[in-house]
Protein backbone atom coordinates (compact mmCIF):
# COMPACT_ATOMS: atom_id res chain seq x y z
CA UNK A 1 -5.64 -7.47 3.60
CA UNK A 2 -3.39 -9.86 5.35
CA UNK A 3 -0.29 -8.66 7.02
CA UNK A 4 1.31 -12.04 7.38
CA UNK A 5 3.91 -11.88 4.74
CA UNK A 6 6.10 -14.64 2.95
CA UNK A 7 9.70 -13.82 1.78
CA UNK A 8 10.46 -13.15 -1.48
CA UNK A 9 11.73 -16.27 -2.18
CA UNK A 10 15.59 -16.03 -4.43
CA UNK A 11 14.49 -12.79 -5.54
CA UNK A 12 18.17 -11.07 -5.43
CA UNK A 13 17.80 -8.00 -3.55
CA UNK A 14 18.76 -4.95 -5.29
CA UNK A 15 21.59 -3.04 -4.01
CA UNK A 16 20.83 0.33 -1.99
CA UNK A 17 23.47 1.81 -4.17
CA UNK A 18 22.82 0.19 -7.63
CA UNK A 19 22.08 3.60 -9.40
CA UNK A 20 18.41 3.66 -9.89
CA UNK A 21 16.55 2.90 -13.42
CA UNK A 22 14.08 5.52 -12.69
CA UNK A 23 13.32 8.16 -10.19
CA UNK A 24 10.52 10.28 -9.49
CA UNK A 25 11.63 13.29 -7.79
CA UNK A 26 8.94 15.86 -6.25
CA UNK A 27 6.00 14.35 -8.80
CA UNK A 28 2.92 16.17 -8.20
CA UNK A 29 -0.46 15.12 -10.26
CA UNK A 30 -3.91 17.25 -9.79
CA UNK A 31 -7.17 16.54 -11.71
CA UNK A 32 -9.44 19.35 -11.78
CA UNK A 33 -8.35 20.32 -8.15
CA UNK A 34 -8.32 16.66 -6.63
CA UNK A 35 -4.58 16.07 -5.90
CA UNK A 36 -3.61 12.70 -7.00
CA UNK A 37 0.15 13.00 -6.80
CA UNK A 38 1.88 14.77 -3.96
CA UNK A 39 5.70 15.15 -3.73
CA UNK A 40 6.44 11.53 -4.85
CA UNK A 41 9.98 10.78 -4.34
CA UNK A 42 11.13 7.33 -5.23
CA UNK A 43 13.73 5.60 -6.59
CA UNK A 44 13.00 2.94 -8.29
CA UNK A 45 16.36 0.24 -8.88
CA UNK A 46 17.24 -2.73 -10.71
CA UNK A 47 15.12 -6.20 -9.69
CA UNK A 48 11.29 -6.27 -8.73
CA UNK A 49 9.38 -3.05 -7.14
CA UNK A 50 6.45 -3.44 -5.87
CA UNK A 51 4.21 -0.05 -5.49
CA UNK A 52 1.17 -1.14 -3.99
CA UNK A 53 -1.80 0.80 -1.73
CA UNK A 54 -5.41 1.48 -1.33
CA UNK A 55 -7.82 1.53 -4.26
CA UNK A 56 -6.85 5.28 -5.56
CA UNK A 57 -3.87 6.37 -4.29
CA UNK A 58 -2.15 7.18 -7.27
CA UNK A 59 -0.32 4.12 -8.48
CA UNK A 60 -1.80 3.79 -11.82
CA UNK A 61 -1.12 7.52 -12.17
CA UNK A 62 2.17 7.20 -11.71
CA UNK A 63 2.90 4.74 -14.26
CA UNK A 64 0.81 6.93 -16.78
CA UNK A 65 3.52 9.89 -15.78
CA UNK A 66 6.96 7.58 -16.43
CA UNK A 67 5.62 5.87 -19.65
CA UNK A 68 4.41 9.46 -21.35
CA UNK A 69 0.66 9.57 -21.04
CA UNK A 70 0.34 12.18 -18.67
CA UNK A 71 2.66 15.03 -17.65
CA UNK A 72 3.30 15.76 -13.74
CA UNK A 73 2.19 19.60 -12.67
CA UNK A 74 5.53 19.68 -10.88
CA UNK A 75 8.44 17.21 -10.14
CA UNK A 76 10.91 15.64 -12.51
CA UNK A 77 11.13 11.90 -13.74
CA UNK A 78 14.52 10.66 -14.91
CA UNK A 79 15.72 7.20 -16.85
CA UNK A 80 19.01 6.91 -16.01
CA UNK A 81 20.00 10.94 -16.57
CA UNK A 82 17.45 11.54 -19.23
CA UNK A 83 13.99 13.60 -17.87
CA UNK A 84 11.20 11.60 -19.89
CA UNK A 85 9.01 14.54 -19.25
CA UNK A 86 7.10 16.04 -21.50
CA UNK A 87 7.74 13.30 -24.44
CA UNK A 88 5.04 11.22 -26.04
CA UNK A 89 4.50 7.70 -25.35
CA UNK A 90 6.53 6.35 -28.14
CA UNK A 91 9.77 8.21 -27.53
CA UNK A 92 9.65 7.11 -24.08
CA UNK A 93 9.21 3.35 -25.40
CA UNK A 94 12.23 3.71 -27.56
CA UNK A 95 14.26 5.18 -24.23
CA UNK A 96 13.39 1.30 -23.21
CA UNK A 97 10.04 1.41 -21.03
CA UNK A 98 7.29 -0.71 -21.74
CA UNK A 99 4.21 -1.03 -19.79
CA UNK A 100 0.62 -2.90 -19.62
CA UNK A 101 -2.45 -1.91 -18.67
CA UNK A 102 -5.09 -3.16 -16.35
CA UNK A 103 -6.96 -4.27 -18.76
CA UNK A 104 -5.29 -6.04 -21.86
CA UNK A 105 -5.01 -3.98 -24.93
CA UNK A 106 -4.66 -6.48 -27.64
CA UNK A 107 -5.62 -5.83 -31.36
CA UNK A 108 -8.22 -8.45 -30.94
CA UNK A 109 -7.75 -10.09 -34.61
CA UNK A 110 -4.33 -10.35 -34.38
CA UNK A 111 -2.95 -13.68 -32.94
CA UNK A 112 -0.85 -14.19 -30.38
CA UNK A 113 2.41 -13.82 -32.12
CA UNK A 114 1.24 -10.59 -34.18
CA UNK A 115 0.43 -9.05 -31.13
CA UNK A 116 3.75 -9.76 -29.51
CA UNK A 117 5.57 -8.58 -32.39
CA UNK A 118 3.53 -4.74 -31.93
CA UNK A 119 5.52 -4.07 -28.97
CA UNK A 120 9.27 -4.26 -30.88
CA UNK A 121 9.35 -1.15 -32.06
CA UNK A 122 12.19 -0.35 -30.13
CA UNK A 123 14.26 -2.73 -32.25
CA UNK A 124 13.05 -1.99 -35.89
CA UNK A 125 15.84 -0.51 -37.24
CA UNK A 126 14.38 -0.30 -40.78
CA UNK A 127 11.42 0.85 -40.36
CA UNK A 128 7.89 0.05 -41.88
CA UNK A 129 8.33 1.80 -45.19
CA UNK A 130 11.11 -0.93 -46.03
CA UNK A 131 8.95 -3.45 -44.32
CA UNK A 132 6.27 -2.94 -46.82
CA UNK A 133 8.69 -3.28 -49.66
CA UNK A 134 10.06 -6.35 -48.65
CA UNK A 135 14.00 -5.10 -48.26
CA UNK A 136 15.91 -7.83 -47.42
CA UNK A 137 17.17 -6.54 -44.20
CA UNK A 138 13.66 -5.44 -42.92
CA UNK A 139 12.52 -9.01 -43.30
CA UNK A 140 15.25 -10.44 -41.57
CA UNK A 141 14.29 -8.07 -38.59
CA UNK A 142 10.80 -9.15 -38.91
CA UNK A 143 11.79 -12.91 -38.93
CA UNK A 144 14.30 -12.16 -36.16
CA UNK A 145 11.30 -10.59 -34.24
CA UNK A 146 8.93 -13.31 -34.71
CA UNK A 147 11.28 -15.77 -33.44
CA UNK A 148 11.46 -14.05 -30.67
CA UNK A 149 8.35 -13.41 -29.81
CA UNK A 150 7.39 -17.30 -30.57
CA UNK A 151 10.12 -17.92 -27.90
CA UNK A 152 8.30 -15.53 -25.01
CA UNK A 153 5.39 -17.23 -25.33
CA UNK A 154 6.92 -20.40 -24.82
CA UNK A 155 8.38 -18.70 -21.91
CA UNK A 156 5.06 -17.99 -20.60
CA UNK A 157 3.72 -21.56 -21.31
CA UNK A 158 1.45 -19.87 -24.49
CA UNK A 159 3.85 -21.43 -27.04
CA UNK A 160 0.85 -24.08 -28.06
CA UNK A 161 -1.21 -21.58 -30.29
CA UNK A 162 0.58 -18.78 -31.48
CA UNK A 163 -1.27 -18.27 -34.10
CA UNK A 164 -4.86 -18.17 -32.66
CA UNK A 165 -6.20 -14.88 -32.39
CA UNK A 166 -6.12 -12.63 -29.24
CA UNK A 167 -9.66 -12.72 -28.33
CA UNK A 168 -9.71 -16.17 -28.35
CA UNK A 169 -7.77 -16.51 -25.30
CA UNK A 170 -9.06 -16.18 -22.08
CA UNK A 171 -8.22 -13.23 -19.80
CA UNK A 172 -5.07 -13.92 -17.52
CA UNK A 173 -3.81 -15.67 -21.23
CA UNK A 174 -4.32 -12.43 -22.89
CA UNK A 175 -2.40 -10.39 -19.65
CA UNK A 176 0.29 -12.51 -20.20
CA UNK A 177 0.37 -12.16 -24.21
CA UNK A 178 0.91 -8.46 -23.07
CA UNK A 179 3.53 -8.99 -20.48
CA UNK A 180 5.24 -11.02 -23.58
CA UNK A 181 4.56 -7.79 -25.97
CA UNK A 182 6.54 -5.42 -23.06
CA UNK A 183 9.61 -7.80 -23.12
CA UNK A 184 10.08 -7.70 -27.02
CA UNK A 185 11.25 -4.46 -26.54
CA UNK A 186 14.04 -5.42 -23.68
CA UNK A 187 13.21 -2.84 -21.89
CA UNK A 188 15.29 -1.20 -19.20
CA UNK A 189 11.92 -0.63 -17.22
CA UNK A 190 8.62 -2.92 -17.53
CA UNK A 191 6.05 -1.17 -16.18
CA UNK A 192 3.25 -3.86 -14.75
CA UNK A 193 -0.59 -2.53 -13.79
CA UNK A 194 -2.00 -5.75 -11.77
CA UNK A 195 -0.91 -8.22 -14.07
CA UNK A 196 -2.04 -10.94 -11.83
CA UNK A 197 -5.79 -9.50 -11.40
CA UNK A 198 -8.08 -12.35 -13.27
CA UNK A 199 -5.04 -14.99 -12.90
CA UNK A 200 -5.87 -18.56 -11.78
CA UNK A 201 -2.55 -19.50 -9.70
CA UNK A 202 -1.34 -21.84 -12.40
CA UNK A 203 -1.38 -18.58 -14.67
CA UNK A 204 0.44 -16.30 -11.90
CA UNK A 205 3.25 -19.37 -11.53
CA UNK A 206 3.90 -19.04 -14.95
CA UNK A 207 3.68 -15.54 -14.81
CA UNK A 208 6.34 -15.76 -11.92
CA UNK A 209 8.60 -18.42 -13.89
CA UNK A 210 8.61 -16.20 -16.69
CA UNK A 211 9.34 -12.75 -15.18
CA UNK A 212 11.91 -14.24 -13.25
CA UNK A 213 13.73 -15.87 -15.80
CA UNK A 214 13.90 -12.56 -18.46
CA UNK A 215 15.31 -10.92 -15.21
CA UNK A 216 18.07 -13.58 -14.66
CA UNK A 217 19.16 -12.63 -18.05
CA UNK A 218 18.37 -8.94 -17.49
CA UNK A 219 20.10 -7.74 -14.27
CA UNK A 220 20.81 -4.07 -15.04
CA UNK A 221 16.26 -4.10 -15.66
CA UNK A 222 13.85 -2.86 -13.67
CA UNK A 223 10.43 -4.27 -13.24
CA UNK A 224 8.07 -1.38 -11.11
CA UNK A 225 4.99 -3.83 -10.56
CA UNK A 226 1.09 -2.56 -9.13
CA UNK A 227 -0.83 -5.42 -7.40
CA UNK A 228 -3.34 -6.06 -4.64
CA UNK A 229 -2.62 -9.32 -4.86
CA UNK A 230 0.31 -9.02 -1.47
CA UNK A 231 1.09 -12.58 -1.54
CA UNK A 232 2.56 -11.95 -5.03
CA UNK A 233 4.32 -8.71 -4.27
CA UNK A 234 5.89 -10.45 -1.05
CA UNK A 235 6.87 -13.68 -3.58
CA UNK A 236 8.49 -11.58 -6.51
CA UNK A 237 9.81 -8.54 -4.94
CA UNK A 238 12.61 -7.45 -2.56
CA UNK A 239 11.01 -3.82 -2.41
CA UNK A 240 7.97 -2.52 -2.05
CA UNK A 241 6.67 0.65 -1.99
CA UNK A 242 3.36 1.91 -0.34
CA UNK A 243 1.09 4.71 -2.24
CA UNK A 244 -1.65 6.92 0.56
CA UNK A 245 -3.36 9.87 -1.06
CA UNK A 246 -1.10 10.51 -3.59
CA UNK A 247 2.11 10.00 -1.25
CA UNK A 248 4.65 7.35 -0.26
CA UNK A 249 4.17 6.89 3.35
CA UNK A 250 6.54 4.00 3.17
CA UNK A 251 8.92 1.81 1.18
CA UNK A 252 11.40 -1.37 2.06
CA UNK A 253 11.31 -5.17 2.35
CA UNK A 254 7.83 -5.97 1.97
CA UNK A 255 7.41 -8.26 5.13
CA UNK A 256 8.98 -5.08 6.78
CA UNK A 257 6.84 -2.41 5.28
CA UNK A 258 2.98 -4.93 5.43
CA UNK A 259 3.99 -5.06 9.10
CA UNK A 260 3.56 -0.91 10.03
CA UNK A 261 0.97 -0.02 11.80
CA UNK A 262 0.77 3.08 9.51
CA UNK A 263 0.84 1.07 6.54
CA UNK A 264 -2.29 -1.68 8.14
CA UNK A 265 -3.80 1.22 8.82
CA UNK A 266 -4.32 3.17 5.29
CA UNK A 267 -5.30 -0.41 4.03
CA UNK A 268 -7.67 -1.50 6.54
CA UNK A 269 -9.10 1.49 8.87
CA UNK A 270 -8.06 2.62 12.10
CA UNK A 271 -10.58 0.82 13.75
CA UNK A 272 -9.66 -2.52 12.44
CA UNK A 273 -5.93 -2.09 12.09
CA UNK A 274 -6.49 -1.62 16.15
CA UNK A 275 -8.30 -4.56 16.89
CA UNK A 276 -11.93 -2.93 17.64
């Protein structure tokens, strides 16, 4: 890991006392006695977040607690005032949190577009019963949603071929047709598991352009973003918070917080981190 640090850019800085999106307060996580989660406390406010740290400390775990798919074995998790604890993944999509995963989970056969339009469930007021019928108002939501989608692509420079199937496109395209599926839903938190892993920098500048510009729009969202990649944590967010056996040993401006010894240290050894 490097420690020298760029800053992030016109990034706007969340306010310390914006009220936060989400908050994890006390989460604990254990897998058959191997503690993965201990006492997380974060706060987690409008803008980027970066939550970043050594290959299993707990970051991927804690995404799997806020969107649904696991439950914590103590500790609380709030949107806004609402505990999302113990619901399934869908009712916490429809509270407004979307999320990828580490590795794309496209519906292979679908294109582009279709696969977009899975992920605005949040917005189908109708519902598929009507959809299947053909009710007027169901297919103006579906043509409302396809125009929409069409348009994130764009956004993401995959406007070309919208209609090409998903497994046609190489990998960083189909990480980004995902990030496009978790924005259909406007969500109030977009959860991101190393969306830039497998990006050539042409696909992580779009990926910037893009993120940046649904957050423009967006200033009351959150975006809580995993990546190993520090140059692009230090590029997109103000914050960043750092992960250590299943704890945050530190969080703040990410020039700041790559720059503790405590933090060089659970990256890169005691031994290096001291110069030997």
């Amino acid at each position: 890991m490097s420690t020298e640090t760029v800053d992030a850019g016109d990034t706007a800085t969340p306010s310390r006392e914006a009220t936060p999106v989400v908050e994890f307060d006390g989460v604990s996580k254990s897998f058959g006695g191997n503690s993965v989660l201990e006492g997380v406390n974060l706060a987690v406010r409008p803008g980027f977040t970066g939550l970043i740290g050594p290959n299993g400390a707990g970051k991927t775990t804690c995404l799997n607690v806020v969107s649904g798919y696991l439950r914590p074995d103590a500790g609380d998790v709030r949107l806004g005032e609402q505990s999302v604890i113990g619901l399934r993944p869908d009712k916490v999509a429809r509270l407004g949190v979307s999320r990828t995963f580490q590795t794309p989970r496209l519906i292979p056969n679908l294109s582009a577009i279709e696969n977009v339009m899975v992920g605005g469930g949040r917005h189908h007021r109708h519902g598929h019963i009507a959809e299947l019928f053909g009710i007027p108002a169901a297919r103006r939501d579906e043509k409302d949603q396809r125009a929409r989608a069409r348009e994130l692509l764009g956004v993401f420079g995959l406007g070309e071929h919208p209609d090409r199937a998903a497994n046609q496109f190489p990998i960083g395209s189909q990480k980004i047709i995902e990030v496009a599926r978790g924005l259909l839903n406007d969500p109030a938190l977009l959860l991101l598991d190393e969306p830039a892993a497998g990006l050539g920098a042409e696909d992580v500048d779009r990926l910037v352009e893009g993120l940046n510009g649904w957050l423009e729009e967006r200033p009351e969202a959150a975006v809580m973003i995993i990546e190993h990649d520090l140059e692009l944590i230090t590029r997109l967010c103000p914050t960043a918070a750092v992960l250590h056996f299943g704890r945050i040993i530190q969080n703040g401006p990410p020039k700041d917080v790559l720059r503790d010894p405590v933090v060089v240290e659970a990256y890169l050894g005691a031994d290096v981190a001291a110069g030997d």
